[in-house]
N, C-alpha and C. Protein backbone atom coordinates (compact mmCIF):
# COMPACT_ATOMS: atom_id res chain seq x y z
N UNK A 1 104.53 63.28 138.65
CA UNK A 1 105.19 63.05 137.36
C UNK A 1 104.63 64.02 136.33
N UNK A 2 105.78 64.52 135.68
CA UNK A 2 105.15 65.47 134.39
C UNK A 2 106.00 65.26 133.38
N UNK A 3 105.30 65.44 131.80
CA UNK A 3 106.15 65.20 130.73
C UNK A 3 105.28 66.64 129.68
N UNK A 4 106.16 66.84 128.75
CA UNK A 4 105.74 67.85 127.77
C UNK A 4 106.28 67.64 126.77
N UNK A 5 104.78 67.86 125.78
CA UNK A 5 104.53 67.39 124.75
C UNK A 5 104.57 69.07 123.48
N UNK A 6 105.81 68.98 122.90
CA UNK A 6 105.84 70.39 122.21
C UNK A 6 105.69 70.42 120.43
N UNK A 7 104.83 71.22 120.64
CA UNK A 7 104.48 71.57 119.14
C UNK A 7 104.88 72.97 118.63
N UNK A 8 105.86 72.33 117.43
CA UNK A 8 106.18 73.02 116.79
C UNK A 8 105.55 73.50 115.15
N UNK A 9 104.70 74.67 115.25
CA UNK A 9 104.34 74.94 114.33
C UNK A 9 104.50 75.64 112.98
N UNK A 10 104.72 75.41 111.79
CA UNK A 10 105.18 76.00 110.82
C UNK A 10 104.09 76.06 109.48
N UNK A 11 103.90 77.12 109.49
CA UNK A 11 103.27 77.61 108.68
C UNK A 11 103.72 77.25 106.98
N UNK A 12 102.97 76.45 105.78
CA UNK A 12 103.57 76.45 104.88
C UNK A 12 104.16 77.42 103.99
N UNK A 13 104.73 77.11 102.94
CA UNK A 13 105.74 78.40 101.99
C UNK A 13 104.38 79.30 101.34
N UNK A 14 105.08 80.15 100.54
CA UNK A 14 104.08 81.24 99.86
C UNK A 14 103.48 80.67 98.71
N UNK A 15 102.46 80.75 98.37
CA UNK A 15 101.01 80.07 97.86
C UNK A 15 101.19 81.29 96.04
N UNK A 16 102.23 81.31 95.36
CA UNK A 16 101.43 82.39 94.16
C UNK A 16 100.54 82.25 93.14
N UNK A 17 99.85 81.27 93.24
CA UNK A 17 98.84 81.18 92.34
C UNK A 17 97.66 81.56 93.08
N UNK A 18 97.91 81.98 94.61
CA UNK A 18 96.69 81.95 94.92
C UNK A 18 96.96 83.72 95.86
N UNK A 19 97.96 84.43 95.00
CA UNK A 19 98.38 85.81 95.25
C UNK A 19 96.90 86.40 94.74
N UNK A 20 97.24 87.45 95.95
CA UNK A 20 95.81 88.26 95.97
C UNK A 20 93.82 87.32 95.63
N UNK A 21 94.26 86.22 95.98
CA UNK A 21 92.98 85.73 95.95
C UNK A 21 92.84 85.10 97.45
N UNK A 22 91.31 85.01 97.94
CA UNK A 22 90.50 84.07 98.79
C UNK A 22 90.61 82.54 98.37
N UNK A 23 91.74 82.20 99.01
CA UNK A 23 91.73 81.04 98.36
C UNK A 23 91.50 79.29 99.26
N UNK A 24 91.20 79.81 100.84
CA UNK A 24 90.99 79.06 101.77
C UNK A 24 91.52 77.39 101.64
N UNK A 25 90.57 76.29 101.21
CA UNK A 25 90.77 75.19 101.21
C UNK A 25 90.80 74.59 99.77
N UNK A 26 91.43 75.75 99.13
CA UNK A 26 91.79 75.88 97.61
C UNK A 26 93.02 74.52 97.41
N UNK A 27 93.31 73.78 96.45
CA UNK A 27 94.67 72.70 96.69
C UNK A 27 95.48 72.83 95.62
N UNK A 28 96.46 74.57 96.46
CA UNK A 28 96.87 74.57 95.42
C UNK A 28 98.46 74.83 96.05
N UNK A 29 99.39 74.66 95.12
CA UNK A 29 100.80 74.65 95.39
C UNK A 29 101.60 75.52 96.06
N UNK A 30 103.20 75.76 96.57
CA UNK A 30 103.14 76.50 97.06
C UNK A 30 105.22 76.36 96.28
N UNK A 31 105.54 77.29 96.94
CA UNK A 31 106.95 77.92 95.93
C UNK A 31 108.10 77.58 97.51
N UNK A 32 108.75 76.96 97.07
CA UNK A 32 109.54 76.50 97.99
C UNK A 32 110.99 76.53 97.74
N UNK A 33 110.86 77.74 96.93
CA UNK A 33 112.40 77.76 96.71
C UNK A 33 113.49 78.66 97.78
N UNK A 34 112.59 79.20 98.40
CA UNK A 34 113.82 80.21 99.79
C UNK A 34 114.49 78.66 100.49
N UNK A 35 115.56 78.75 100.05
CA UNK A 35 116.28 76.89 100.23
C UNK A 35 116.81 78.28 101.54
N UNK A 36 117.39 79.17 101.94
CA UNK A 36 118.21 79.82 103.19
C UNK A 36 117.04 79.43 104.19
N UNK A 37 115.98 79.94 103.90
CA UNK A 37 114.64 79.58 105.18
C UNK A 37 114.68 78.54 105.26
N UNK A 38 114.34 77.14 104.59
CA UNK A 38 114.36 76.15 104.79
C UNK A 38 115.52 74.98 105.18
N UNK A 39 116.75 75.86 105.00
CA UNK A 39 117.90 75.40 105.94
C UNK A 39 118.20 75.42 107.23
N UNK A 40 117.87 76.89 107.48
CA UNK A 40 117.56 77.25 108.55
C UNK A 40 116.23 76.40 109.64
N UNK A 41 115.13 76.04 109.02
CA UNK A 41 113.74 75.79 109.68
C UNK A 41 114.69 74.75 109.87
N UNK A 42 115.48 73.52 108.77
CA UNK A 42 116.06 72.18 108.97
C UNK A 42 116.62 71.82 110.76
N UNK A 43 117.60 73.23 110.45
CA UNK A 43 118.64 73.07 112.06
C UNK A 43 118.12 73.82 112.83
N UNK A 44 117.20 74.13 113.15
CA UNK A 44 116.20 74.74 113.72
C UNK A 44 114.94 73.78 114.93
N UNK A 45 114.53 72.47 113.75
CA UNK A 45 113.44 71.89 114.09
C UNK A 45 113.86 70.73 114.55
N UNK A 46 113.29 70.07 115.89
CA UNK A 46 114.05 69.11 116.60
C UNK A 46 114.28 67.48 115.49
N UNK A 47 115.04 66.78 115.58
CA UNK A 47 115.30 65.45 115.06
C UNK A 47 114.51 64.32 115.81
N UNK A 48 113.65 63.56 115.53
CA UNK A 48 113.14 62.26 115.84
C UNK A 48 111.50 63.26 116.49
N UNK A 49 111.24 64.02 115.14
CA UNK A 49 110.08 64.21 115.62
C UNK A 49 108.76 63.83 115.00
N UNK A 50 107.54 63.62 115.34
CA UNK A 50 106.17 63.00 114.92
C UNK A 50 105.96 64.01 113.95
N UNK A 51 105.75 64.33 112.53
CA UNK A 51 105.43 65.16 111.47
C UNK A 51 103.88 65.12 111.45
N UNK A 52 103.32 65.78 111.26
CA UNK A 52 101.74 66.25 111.14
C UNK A 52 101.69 66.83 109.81
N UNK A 53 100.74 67.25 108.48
CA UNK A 53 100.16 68.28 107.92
C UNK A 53 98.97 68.23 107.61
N UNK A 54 98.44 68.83 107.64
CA UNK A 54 96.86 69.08 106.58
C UNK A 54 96.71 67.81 105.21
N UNK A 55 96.00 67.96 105.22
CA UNK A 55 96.21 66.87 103.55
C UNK A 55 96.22 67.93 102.41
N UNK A 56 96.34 69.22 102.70
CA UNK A 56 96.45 69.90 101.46
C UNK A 56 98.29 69.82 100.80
N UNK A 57 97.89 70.50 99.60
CA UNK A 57 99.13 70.25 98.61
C UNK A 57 100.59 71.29 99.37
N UNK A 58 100.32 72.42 99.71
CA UNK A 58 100.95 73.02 99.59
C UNK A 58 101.78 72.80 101.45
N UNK A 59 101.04 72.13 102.46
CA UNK A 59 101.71 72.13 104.02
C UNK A 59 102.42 70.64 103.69
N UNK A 60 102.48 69.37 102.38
CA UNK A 60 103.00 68.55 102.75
C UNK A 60 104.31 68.60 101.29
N UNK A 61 104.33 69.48 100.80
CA UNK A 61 105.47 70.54 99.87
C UNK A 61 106.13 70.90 100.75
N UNK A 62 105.57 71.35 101.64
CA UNK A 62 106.65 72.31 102.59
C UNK A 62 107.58 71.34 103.47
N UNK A 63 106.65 70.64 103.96
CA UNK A 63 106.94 69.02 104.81
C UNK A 63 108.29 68.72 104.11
N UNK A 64 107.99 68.72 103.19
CA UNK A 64 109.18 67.78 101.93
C UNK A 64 110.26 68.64 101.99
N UNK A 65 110.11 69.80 101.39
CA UNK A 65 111.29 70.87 101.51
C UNK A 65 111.92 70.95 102.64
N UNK A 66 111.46 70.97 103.92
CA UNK A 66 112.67 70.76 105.23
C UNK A 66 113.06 69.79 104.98
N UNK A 67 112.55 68.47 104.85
CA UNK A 67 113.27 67.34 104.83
C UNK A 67 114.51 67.17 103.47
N UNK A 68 114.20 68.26 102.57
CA UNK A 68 115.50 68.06 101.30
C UNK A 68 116.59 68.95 101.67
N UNK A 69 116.05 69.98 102.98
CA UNK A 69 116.91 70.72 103.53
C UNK A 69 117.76 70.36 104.23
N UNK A 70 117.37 68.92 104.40
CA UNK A 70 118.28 68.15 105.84
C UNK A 70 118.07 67.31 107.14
N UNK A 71 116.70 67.83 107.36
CA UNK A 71 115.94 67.43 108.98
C UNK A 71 115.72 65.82 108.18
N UNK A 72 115.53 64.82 109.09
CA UNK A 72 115.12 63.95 108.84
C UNK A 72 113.98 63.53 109.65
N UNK A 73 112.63 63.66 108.44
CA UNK A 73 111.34 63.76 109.11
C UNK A 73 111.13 62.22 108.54
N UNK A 74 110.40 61.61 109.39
CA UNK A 74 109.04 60.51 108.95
C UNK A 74 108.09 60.97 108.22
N UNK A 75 107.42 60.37 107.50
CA UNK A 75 106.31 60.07 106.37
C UNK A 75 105.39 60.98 107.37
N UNK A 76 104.40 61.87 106.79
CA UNK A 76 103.53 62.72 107.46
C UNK A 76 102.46 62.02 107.56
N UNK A 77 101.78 62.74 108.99
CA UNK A 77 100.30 62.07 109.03
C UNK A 77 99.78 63.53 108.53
N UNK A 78 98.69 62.81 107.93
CA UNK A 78 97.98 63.43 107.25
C UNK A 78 96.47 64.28 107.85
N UNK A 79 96.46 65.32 108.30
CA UNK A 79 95.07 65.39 109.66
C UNK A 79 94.26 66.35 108.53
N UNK A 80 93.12 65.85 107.85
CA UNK A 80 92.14 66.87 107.31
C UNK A 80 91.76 67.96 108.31
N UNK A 81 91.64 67.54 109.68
CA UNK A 81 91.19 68.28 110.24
C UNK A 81 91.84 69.64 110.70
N UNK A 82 93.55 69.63 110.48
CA UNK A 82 94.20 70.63 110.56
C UNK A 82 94.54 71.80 109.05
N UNK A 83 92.91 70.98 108.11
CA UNK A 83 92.58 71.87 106.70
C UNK A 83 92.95 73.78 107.55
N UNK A 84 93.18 75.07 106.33
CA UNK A 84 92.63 75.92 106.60
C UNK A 84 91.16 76.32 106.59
N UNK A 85 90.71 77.21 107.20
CA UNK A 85 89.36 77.75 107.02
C UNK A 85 88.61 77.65 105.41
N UNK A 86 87.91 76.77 105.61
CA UNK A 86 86.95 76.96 103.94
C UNK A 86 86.14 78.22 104.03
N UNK A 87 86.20 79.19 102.90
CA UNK A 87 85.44 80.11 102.47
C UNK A 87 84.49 79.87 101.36
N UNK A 88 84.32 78.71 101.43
CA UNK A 88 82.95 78.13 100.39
C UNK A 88 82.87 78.82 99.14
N UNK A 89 81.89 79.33 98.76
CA UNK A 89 81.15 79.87 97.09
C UNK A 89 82.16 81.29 97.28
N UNK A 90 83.20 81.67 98.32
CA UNK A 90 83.80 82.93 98.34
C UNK A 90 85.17 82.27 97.62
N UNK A 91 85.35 81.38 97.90
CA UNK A 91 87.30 80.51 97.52
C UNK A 91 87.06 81.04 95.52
N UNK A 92 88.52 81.50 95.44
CA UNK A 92 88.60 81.78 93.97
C UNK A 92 88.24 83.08 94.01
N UNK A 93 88.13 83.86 94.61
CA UNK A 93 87.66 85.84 94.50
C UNK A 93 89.07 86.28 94.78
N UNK A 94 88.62 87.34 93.99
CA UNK A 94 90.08 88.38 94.39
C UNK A 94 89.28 88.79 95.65
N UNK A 95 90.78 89.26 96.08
CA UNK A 95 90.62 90.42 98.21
C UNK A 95 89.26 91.43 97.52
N UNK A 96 89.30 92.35 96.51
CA UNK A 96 88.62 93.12 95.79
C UNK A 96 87.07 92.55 95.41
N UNK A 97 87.16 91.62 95.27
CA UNK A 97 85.76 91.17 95.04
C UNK A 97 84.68 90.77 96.07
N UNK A 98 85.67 89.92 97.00
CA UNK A 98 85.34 89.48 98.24
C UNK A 98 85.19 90.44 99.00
N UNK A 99 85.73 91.64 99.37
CA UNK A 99 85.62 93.07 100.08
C UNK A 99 84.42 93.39 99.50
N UNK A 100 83.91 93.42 98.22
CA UNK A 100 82.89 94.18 97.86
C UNK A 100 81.40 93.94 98.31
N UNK A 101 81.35 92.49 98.90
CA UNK A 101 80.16 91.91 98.79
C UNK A 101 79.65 92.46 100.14
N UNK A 102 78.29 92.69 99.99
CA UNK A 102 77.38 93.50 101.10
C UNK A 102 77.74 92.68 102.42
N UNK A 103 77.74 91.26 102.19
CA UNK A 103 77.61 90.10 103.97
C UNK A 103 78.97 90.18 104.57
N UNK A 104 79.99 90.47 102.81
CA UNK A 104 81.04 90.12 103.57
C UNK A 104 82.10 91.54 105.06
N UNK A 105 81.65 91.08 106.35
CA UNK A 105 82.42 91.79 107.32
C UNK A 105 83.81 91.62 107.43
N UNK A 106 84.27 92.61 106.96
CA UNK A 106 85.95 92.75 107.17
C UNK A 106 86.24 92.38 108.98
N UNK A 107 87.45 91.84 108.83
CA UNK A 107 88.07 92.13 110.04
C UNK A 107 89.78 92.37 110.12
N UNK A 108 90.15 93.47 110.53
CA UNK A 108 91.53 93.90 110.15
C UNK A 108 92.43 93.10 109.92
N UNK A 109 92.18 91.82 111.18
CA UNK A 109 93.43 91.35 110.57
C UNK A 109 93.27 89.71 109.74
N UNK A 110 92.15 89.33 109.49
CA UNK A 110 91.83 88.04 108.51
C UNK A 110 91.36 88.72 107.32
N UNK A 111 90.08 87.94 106.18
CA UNK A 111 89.46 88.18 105.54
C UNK A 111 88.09 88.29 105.92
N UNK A 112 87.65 88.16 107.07
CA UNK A 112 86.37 88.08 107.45
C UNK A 112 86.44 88.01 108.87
N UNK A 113 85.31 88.72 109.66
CA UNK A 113 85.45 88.52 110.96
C UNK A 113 85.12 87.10 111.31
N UNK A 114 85.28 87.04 112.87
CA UNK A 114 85.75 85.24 113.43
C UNK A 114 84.59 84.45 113.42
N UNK A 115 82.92 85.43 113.40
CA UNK A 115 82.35 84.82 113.42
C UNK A 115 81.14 84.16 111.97
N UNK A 116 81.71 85.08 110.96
CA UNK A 116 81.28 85.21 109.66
C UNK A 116 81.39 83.93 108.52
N UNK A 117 80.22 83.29 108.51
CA UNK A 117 80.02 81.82 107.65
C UNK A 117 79.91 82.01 106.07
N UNK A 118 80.99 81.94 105.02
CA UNK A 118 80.27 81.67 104.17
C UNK A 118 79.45 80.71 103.30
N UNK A 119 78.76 80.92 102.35
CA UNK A 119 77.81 80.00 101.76
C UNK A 119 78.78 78.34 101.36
N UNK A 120 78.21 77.38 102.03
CA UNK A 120 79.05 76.58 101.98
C UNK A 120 80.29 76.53 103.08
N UNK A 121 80.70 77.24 103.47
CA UNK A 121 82.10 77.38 103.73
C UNK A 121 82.01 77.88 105.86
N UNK A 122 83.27 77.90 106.45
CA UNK A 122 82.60 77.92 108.23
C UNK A 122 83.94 79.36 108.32
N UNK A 123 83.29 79.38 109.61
CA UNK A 123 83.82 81.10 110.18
C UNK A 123 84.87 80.29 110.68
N UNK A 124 86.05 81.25 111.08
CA UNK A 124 87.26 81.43 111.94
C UNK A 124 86.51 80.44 113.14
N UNK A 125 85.32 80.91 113.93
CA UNK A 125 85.15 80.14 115.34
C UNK A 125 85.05 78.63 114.61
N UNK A 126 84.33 78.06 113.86
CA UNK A 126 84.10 76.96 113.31
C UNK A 126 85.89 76.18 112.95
N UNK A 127 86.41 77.19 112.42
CA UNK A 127 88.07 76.09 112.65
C UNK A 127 88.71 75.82 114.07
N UNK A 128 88.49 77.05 114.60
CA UNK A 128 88.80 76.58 116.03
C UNK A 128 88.41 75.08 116.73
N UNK A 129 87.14 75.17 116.69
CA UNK A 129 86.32 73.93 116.76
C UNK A 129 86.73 73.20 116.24
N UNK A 130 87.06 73.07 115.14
CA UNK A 130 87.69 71.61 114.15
C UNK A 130 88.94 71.61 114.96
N UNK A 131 90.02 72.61 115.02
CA UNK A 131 91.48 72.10 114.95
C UNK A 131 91.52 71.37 116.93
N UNK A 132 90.77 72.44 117.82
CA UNK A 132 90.91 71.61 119.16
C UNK A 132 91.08 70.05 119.37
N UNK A 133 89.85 69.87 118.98
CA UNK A 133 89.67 67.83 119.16
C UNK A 133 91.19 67.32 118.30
N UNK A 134 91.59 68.04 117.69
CA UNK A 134 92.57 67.06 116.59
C UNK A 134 93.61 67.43 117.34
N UNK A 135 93.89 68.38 117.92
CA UNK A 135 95.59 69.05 118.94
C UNK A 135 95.36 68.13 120.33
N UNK A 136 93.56 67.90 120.65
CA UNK A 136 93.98 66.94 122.25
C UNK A 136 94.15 65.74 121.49
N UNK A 137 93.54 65.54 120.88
CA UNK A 137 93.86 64.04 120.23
C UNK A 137 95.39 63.74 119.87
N UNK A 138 95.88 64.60 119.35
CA UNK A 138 97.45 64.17 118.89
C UNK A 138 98.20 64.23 120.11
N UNK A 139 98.04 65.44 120.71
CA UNK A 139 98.92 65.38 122.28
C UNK A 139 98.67 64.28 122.37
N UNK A 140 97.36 63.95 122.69
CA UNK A 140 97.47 62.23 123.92
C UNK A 140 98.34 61.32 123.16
N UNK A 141 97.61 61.19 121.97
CA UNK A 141 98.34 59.99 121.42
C UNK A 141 99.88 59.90 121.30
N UNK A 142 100.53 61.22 121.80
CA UNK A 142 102.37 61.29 121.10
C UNK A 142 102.76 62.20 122.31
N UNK A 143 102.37 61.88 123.64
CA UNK A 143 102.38 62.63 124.44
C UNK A 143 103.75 62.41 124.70
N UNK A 144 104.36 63.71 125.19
CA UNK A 144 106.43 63.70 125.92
C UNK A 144 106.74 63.58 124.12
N UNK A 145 106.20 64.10 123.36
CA UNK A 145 107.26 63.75 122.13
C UNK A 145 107.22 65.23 121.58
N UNK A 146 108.40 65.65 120.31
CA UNK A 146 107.75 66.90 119.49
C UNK A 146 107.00 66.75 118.71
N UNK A 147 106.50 67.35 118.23
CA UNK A 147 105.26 67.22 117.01
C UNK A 147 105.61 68.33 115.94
N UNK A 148 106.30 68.16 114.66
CA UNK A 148 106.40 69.38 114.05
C UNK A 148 104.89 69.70 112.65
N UNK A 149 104.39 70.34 113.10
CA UNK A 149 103.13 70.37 112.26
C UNK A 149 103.01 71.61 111.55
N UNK A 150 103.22 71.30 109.98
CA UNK A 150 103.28 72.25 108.72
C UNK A 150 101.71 72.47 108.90
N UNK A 151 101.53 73.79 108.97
CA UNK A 151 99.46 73.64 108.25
C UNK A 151 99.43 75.13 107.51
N UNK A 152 98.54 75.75 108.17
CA UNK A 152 98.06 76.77 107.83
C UNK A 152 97.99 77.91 108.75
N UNK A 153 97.87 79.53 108.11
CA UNK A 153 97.69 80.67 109.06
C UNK A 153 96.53 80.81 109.80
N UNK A 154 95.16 79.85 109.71
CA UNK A 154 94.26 79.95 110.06
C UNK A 154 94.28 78.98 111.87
N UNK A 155 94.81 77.65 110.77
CA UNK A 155 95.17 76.64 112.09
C UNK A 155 96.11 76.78 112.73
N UNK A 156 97.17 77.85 112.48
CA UNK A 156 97.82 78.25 113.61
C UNK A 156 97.28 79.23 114.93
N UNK A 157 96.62 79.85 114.23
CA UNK A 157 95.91 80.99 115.19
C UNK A 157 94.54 80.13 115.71
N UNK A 158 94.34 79.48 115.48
CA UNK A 158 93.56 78.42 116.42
C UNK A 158 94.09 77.53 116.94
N UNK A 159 95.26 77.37 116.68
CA UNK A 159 96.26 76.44 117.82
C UNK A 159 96.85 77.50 119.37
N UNK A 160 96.58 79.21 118.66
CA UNK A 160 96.93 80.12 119.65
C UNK A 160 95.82 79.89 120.69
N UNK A 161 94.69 80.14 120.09
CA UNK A 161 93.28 80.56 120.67
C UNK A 161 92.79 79.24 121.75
N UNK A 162 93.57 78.12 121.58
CA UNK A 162 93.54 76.99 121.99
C UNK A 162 94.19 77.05 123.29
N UNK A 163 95.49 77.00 122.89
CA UNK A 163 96.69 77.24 124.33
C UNK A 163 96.33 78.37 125.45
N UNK A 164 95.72 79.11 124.46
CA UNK A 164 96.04 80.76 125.80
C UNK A 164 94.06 80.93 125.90
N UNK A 165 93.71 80.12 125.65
CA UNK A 165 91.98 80.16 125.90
C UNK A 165 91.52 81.49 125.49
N UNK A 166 91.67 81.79 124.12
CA UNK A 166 91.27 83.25 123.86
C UNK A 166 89.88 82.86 122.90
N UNK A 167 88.87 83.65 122.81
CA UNK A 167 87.57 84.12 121.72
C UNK A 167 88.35 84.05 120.68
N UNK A 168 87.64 83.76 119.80
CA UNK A 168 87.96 83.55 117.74
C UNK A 168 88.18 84.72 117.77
N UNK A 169 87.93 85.57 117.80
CA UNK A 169 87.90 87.21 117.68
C UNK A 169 88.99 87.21 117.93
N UNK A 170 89.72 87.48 119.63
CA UNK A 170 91.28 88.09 119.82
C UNK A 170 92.22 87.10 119.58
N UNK A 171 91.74 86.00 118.95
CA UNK A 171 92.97 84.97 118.40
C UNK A 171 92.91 85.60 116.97
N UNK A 172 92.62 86.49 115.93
CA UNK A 172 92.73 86.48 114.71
C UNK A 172 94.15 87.83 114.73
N UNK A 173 94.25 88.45 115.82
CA UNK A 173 94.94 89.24 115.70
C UNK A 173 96.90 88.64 115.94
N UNK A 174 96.71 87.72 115.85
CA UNK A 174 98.32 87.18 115.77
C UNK A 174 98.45 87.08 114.09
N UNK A 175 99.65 87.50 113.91
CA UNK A 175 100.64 87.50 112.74
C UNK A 175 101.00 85.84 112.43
N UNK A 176 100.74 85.07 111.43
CA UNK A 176 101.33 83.64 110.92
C UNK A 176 101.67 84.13 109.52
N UNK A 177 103.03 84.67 109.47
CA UNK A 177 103.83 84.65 108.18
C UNK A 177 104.28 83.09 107.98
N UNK A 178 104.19 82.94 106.47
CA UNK A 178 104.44 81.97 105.70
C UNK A 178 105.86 81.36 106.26
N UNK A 179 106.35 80.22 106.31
CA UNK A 179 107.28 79.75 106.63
C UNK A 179 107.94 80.34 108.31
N UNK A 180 106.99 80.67 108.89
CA UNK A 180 107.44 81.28 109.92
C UNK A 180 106.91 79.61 111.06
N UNK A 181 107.55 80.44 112.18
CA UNK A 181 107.50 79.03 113.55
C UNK A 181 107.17 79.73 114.67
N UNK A 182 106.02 78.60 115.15
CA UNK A 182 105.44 79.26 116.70
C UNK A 182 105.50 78.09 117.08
N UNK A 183 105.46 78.13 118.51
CA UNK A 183 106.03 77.11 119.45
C UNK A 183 105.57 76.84 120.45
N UNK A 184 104.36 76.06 120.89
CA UNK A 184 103.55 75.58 121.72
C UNK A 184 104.14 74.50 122.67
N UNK A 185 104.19 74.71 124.12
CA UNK A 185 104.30 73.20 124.51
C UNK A 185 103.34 73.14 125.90
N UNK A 186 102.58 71.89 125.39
CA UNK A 186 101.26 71.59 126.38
C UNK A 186 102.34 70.36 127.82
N UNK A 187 102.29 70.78 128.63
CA UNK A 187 102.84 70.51 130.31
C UNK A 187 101.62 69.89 130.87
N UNK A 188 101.74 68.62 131.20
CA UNK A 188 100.79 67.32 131.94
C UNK A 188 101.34 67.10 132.78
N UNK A 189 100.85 67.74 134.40
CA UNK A 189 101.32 67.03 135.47
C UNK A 189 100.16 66.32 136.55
N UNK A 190 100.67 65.22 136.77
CA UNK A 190 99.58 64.55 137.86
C UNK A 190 99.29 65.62 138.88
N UNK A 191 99.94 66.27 139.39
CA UNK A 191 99.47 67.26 140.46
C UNK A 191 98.35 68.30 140.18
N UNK A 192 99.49 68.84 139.12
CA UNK A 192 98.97 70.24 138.52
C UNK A 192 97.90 70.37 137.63
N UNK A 193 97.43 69.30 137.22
CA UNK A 193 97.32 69.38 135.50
C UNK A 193 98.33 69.72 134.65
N UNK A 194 97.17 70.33 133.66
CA UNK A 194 97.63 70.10 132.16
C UNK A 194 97.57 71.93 132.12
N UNK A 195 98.77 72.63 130.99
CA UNK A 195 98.80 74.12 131.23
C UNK A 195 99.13 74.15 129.49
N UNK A 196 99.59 75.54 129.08
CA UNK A 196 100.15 75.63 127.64
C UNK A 196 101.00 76.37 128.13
N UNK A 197 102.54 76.37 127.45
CA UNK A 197 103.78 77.79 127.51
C UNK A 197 103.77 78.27 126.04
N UNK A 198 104.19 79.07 126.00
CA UNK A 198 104.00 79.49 124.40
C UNK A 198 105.48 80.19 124.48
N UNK A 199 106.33 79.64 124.09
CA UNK A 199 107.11 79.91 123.81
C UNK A 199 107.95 80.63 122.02
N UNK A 200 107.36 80.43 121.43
CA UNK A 200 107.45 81.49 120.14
C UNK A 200 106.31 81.46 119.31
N UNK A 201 106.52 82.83 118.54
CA UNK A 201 104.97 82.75 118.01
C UNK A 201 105.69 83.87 116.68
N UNK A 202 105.45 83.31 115.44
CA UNK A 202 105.75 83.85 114.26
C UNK A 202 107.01 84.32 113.95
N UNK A 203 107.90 83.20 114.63
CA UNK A 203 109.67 83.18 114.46
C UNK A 203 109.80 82.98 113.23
N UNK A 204 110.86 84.15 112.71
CA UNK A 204 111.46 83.77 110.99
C UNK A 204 112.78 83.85 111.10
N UNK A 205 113.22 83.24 110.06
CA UNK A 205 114.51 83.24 110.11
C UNK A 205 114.94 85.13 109.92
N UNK A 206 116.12 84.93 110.75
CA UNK A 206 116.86 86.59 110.48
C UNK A 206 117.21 86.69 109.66
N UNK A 207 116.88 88.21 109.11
CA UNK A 207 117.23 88.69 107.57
C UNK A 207 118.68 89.01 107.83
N UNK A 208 119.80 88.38 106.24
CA UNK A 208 121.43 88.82 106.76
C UNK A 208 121.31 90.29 106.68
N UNK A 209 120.49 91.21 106.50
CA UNK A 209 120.61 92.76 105.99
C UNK A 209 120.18 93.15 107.12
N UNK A 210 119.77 92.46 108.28
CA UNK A 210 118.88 93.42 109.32
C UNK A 210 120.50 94.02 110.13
N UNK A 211 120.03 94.98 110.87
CA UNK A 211 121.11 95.35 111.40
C UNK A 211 121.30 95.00 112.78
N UNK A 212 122.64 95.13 113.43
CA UNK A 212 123.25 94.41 114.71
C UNK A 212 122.25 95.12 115.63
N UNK A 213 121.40 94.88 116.78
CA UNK A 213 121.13 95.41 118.26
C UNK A 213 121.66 96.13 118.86
């Protein structure tokens, strides 16, 4: 016997108060007016599914906005543990300020490499760690169901690093655009075990200007 349990992940809307800043586990709002994206995410995202977000402001905004788009979601659970990465005494710096500081190690494609702690605040590997226990935990508990879970670009790429068993390091190099959808589904079979398919990863809606194939 096998059943699969798929998570659908969506990254919340664009954050501008927190344009060009380090703003990690900052709680701050987010702009939800692309109503075409969020029509789209609506008929897009399966019906009678288990809703997840962060307890921050801006993944249960977004929550709301599909649902004014149309989807008809249930009341969200609320998982602190699917927070983004805290950057501690760094949250509130401009990119510019935070670049400047002697500890702080760039890494091309985050704000800091995967393994880099700041004061107060935990590295890329340290969310990984947080978001795992909370993704086996929800599978079990809502197992054979969808799960559509608004969070963050951090906890998505540790939902990657999770499925495909990659180092904090080569999980930072996936793309999580804002309002975009990646698509996990964890497969439990008595025989086989338990596997991940990854079936999309930083799906956006199509631009009407792009041109035909």
């Amino acid at each position: 016997m096998s059943h699969e349990t798929r998570w659908w992940w969506i990254r919340h809307a664009p954050v501008p108060e927190g344009r060009g800043m380090v703003y990690g586990q900052l709680d701050l709002s987010c702009d939800c007016t692309d109503h075409p994206t969020f029509q789209h995410l609506a008929t897009t995202l399966p019906r009678n599914a288990v809703l997840v977000t962060s307890d921050l402001r801006r993944t249960v905004e977004t929550a709301s906005a599909i649902r004014d788009a149309g989807l008809d979601l249930p009341t969200p659970i609320q998982d602190s543990a699917l927070r983004e990465q805290s950057f501690g005494a760094w949250q509130g710096m401009t990119h510019a300020a935070f670049a400047a500081l002697p500890e702080a190690t760039p890494h091309r494609h985050w704000r800091s490499a995967a393994y880099l702690r700041g004061p107060d605040g935990e590295s890329f590997a340290d969310v990984v760690a947080r978001v795992a226990p909370a993704i086996n935990r929800l599978t079990a508990e809502h197992a054979g169901s969808d799960i559509v879970a608004v969070a963050h670009g951090g906890t998505i790429r540790a939902a990657l690093a999770v499925a495909l068993g990659l180092d904090p390091e080569s999980a930072l190099a996936f793309a999580t655009d804002t309002l975009s959808l990646t698509r996990l589904d964890h497969i439990a079979d008595d025989r086989d075990g338990t596997s991940w398919r990854i079936s999309l990863v930083n799906h956006r809606r199509p631009s009407v200007d792009s041109p035909n194939p």
